[in-house]
PDB file of N, CA and C in Angstrom:
ATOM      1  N   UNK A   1      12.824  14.643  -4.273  1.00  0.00           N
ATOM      2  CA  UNK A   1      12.417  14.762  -2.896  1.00  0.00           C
ATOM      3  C   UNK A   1      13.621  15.118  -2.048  1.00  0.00           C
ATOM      4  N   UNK A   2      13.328  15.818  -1.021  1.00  0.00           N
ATOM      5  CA  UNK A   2      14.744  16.192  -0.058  1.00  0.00           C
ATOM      6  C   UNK A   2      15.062  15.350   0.792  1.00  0.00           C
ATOM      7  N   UNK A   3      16.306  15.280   0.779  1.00  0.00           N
ATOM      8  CA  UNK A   3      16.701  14.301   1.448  1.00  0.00           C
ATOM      9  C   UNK A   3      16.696  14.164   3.114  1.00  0.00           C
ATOM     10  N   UNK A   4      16.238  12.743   3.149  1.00  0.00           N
ATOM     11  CA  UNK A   4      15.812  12.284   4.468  1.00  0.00           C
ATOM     12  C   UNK A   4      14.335  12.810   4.877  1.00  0.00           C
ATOM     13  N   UNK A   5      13.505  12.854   3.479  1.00  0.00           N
ATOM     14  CA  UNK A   5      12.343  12.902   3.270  1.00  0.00           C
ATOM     15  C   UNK A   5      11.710  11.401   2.957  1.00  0.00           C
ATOM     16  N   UNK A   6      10.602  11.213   3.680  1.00  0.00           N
ATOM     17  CA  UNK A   6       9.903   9.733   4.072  1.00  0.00           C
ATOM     18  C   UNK A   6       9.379   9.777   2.916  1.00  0.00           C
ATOM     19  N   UNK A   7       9.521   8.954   1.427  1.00  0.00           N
ATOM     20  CA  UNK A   7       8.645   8.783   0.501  1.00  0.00           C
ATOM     21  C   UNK A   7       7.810   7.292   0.313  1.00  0.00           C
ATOM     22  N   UNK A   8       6.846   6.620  -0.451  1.00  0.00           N
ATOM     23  CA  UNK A   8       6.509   5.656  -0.897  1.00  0.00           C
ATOM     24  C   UNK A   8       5.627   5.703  -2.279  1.00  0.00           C
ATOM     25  N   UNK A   9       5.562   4.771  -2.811  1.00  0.00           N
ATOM     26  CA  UNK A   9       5.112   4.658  -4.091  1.00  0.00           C
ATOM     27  C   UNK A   9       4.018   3.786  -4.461  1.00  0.00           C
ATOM     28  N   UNK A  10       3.136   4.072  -5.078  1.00  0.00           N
ATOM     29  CA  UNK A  10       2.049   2.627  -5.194  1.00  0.00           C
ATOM     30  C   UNK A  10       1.746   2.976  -6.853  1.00  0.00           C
ATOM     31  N   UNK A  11       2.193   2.004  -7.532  1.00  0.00           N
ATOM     32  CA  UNK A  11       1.505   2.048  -9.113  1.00  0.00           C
ATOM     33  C   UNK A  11       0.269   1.590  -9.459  1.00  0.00           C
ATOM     34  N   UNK A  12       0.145   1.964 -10.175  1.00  0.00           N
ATOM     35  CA  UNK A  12      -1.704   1.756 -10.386  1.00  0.00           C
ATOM     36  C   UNK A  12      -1.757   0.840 -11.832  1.00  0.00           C
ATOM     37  N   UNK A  13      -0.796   0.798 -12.641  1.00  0.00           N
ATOM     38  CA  UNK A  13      -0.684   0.057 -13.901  1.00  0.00           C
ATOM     39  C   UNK A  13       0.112  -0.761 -13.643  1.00  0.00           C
ATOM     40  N   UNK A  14      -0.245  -1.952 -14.407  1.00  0.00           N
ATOM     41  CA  UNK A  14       0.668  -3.472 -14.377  1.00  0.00           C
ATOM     42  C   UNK A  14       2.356  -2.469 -15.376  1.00  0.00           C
ATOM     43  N   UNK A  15       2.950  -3.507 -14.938  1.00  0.00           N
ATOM     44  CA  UNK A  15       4.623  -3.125 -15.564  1.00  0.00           C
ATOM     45  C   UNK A  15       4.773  -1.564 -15.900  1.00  0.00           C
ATOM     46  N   UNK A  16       4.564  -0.856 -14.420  1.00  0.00           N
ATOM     47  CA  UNK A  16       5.364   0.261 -14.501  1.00  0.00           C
ATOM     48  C   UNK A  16       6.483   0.370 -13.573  1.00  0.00           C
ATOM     49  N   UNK A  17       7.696   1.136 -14.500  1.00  0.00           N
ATOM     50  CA  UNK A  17       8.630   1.464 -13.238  1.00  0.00           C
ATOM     51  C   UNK A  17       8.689   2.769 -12.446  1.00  0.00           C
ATOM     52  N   UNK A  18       9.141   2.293 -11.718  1.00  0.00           N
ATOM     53  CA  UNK A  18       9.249   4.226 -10.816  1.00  0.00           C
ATOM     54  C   UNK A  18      10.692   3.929 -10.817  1.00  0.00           C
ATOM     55  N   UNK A  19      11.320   5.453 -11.242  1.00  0.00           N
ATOM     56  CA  UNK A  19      12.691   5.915 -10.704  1.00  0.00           C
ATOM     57  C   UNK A  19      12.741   6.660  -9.992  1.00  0.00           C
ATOM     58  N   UNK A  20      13.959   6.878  -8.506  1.00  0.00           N
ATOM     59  CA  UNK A  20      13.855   8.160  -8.606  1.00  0.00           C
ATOM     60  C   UNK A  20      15.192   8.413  -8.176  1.00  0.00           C
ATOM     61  N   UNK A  21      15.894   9.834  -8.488  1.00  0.00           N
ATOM     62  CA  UNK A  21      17.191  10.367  -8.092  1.00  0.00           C
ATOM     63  C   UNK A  21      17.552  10.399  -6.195  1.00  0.00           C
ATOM     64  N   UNK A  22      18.799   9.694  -5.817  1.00  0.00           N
ATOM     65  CA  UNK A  22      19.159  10.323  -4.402  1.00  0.00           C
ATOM     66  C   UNK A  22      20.199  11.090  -4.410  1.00  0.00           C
ATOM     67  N   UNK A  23      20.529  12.106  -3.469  1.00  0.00           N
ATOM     68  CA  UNK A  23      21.637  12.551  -2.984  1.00  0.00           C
ATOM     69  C   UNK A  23      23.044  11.773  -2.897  1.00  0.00           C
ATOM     70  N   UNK A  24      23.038  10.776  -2.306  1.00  0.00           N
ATOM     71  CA  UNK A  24      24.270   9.649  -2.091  1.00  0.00           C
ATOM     72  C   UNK A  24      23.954   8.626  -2.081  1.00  0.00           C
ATOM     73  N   UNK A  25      25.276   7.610  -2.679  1.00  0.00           N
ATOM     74  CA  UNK A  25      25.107   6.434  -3.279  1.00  0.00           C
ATOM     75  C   UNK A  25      24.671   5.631  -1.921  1.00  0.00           C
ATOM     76  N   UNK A  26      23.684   4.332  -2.588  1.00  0.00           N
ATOM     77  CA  UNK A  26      23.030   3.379  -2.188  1.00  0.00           C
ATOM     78  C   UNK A  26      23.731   2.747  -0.800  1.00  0.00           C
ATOM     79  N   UNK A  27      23.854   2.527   0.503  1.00  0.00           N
ATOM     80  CA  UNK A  27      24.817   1.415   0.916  1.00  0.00           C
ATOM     81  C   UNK A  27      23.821   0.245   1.790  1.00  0.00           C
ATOM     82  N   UNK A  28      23.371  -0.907   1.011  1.00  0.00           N
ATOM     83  CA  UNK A  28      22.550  -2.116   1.440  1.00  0.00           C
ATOM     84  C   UNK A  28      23.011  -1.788   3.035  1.00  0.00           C
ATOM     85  N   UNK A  29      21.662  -2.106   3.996  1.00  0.00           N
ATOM     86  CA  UNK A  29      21.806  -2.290   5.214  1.00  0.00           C
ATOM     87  C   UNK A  29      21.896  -0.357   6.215  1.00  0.00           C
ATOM     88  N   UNK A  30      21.969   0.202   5.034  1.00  0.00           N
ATOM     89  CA  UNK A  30      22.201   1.543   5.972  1.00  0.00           C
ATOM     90  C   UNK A  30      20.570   2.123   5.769  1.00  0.00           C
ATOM     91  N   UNK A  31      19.859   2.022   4.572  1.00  0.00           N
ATOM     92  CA  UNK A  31      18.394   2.566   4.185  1.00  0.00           C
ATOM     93  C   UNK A  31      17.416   2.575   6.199  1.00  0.00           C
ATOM     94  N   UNK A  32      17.022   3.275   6.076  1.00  0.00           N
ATOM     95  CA  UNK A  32      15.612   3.124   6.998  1.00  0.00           C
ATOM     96  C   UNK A  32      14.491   3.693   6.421  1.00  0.00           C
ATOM     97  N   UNK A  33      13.511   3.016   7.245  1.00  0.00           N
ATOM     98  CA  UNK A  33      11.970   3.164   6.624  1.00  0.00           C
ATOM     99  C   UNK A  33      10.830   2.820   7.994  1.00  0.00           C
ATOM    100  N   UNK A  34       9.785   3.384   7.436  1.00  0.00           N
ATOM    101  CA  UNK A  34       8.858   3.196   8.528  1.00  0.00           C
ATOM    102  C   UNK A  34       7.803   2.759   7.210  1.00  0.00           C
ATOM    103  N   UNK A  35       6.972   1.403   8.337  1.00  0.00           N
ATOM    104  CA  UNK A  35       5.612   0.553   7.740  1.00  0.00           C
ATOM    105  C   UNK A  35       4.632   1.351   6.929  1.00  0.00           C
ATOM    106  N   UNK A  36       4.535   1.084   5.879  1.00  0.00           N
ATOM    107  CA  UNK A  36       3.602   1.471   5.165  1.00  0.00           C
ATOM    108  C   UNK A  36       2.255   1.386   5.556  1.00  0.00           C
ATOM    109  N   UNK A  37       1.816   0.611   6.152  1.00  0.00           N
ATOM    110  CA  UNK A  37       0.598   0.433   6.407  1.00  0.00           C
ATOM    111  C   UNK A  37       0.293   0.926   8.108  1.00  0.00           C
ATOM    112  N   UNK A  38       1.195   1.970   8.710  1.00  0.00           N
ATOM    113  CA  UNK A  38       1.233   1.989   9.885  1.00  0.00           C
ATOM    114  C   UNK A  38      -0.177   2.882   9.826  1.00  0.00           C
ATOM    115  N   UNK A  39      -0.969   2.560  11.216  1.00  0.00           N
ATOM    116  CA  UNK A  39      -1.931   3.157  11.172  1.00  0.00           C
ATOM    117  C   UNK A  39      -1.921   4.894  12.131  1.00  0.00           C
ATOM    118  N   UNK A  40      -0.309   4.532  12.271  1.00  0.00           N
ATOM    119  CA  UNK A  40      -0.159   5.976  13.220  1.00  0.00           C
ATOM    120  C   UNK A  40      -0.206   6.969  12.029  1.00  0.00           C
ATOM    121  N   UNK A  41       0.475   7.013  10.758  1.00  0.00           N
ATOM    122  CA  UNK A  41       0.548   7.687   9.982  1.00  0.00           C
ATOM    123  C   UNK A  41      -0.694   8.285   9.068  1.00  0.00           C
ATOM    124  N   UNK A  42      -1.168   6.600   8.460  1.00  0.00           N
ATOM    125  CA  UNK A  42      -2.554   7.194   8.388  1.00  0.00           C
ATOM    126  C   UNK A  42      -2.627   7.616   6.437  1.00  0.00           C
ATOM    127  N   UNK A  43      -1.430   6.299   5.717  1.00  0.00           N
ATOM    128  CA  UNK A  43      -1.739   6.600   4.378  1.00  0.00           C
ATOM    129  C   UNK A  43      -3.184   6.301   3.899  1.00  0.00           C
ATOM    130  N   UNK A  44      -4.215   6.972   3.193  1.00  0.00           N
ATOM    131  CA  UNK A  44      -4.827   6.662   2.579  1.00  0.00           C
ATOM    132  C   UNK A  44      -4.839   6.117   0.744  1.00  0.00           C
ATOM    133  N   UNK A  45      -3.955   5.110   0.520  1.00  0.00           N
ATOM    134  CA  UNK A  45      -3.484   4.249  -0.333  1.00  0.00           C
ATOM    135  C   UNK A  45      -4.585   4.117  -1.146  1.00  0.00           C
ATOM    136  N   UNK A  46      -4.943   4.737  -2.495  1.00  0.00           N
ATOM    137  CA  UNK A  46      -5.541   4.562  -3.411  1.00  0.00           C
ATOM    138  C   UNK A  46      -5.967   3.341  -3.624  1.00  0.00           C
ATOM    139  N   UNK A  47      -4.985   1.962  -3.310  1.00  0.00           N
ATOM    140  CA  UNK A  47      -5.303   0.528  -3.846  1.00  0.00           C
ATOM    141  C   UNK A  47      -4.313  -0.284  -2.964  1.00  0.00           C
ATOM    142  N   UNK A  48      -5.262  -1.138  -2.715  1.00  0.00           N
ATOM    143  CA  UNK A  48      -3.946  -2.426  -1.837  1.00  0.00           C
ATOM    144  C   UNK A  48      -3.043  -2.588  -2.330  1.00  0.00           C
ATOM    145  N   UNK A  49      -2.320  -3.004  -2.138  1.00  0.00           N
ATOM    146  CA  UNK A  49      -0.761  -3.423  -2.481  1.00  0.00           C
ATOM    147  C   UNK A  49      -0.646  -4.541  -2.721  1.00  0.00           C
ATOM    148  N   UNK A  50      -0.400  -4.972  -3.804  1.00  0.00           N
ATOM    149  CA  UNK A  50      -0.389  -7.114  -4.549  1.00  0.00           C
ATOM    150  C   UNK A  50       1.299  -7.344  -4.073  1.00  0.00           C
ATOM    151  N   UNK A  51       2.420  -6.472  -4.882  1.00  0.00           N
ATOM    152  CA  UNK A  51       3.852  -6.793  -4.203  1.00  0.00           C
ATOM    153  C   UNK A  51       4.441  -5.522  -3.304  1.00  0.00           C
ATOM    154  N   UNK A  52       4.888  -6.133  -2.535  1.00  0.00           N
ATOM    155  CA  UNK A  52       5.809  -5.152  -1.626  1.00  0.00           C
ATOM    156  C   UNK A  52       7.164  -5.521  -1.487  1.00  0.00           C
ATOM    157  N   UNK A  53       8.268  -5.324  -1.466  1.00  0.00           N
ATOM    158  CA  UNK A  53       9.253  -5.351  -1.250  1.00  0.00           C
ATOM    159  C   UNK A  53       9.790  -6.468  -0.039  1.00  0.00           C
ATOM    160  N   UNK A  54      10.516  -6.905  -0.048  1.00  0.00           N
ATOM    161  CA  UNK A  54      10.834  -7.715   1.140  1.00  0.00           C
ATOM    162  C   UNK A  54      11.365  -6.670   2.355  1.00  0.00           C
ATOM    163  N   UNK A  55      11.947  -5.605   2.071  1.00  0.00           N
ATOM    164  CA  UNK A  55      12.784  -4.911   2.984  1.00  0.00           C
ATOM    165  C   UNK A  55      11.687  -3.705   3.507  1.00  0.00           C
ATOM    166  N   UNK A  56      10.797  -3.557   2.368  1.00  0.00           N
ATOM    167  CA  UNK A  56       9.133  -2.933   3.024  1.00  0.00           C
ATOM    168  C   UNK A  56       8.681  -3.162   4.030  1.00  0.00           C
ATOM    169  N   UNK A  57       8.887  -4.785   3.896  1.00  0.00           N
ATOM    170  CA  UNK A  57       7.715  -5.426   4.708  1.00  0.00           C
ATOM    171  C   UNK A  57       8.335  -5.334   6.015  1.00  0.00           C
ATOM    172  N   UNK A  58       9.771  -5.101   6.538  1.00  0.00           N
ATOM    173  CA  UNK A  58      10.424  -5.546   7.899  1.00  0.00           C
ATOM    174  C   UNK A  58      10.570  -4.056   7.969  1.00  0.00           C
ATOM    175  N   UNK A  59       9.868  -2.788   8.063  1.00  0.00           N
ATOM    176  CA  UNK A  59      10.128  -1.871   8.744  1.00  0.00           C
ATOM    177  C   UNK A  59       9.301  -1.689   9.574  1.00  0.00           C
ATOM    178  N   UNK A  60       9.978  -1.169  10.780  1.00  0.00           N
ATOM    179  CA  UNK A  60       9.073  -0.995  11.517  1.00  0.00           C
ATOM    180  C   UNK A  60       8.026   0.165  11.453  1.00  0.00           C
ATOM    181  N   UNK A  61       7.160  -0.041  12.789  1.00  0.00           N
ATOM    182  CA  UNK A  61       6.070   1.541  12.446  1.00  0.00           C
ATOM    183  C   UNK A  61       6.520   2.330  13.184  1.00  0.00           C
ATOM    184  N   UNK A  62       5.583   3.702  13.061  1.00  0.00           N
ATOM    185  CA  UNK A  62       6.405   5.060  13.372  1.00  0.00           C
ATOM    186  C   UNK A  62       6.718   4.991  15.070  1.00  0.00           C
ATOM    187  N   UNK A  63       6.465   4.444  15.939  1.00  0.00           N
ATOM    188  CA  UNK A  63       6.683   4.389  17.553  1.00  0.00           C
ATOM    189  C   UNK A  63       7.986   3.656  17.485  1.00  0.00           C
ATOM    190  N   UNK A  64       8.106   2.805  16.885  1.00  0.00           N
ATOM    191  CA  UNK A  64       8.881   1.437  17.164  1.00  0.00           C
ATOM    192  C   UNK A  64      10.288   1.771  16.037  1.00  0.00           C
ATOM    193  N   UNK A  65      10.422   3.229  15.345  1.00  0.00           N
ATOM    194  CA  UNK A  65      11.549   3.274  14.652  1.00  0.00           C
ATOM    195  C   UNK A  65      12.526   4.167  15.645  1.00  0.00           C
ATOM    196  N   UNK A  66      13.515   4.272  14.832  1.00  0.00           N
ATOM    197  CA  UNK A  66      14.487   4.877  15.613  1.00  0.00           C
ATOM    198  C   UNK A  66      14.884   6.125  14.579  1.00  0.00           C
ATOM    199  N   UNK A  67      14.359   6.338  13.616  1.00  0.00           N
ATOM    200  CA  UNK A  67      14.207   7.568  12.900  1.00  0.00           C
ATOM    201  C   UNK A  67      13.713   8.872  13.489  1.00  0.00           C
TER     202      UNK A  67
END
């Protein structure tokens, strides 16, 4: 995906992993993201979501980011 392209992931099978390649290394605290479940956006999510991420869950939605 190109970078500073908005992605998300939802697995559909128990114990799968997703990888995926970035441009530049990781630095905790610099990532941004917008709510998955924002209704401005408007995913139509194949299946609820059982785990989400802790750092998922505290993004904001698309009005309220600074992206």
């Amino acid at each position: 995906m190109p970078a500073g392209c908005a992605h998300g992931f939802l697995t559909l099978e128990v114990a799968t992993d997703a990888l995926y390649q970035i441009d530049r290394i990781y630095i905790p605290g610099r990532a941004r993201g917008l709510r998955y479940d924002d209704p401005a956006i408007g995913i139509a999510w194949p299946a609820a979501p059982r785990v989400i991420a802790p750092a998922d869950l505290g993004c904001p939605a698309l009005g309220e980011s600074p992206i």
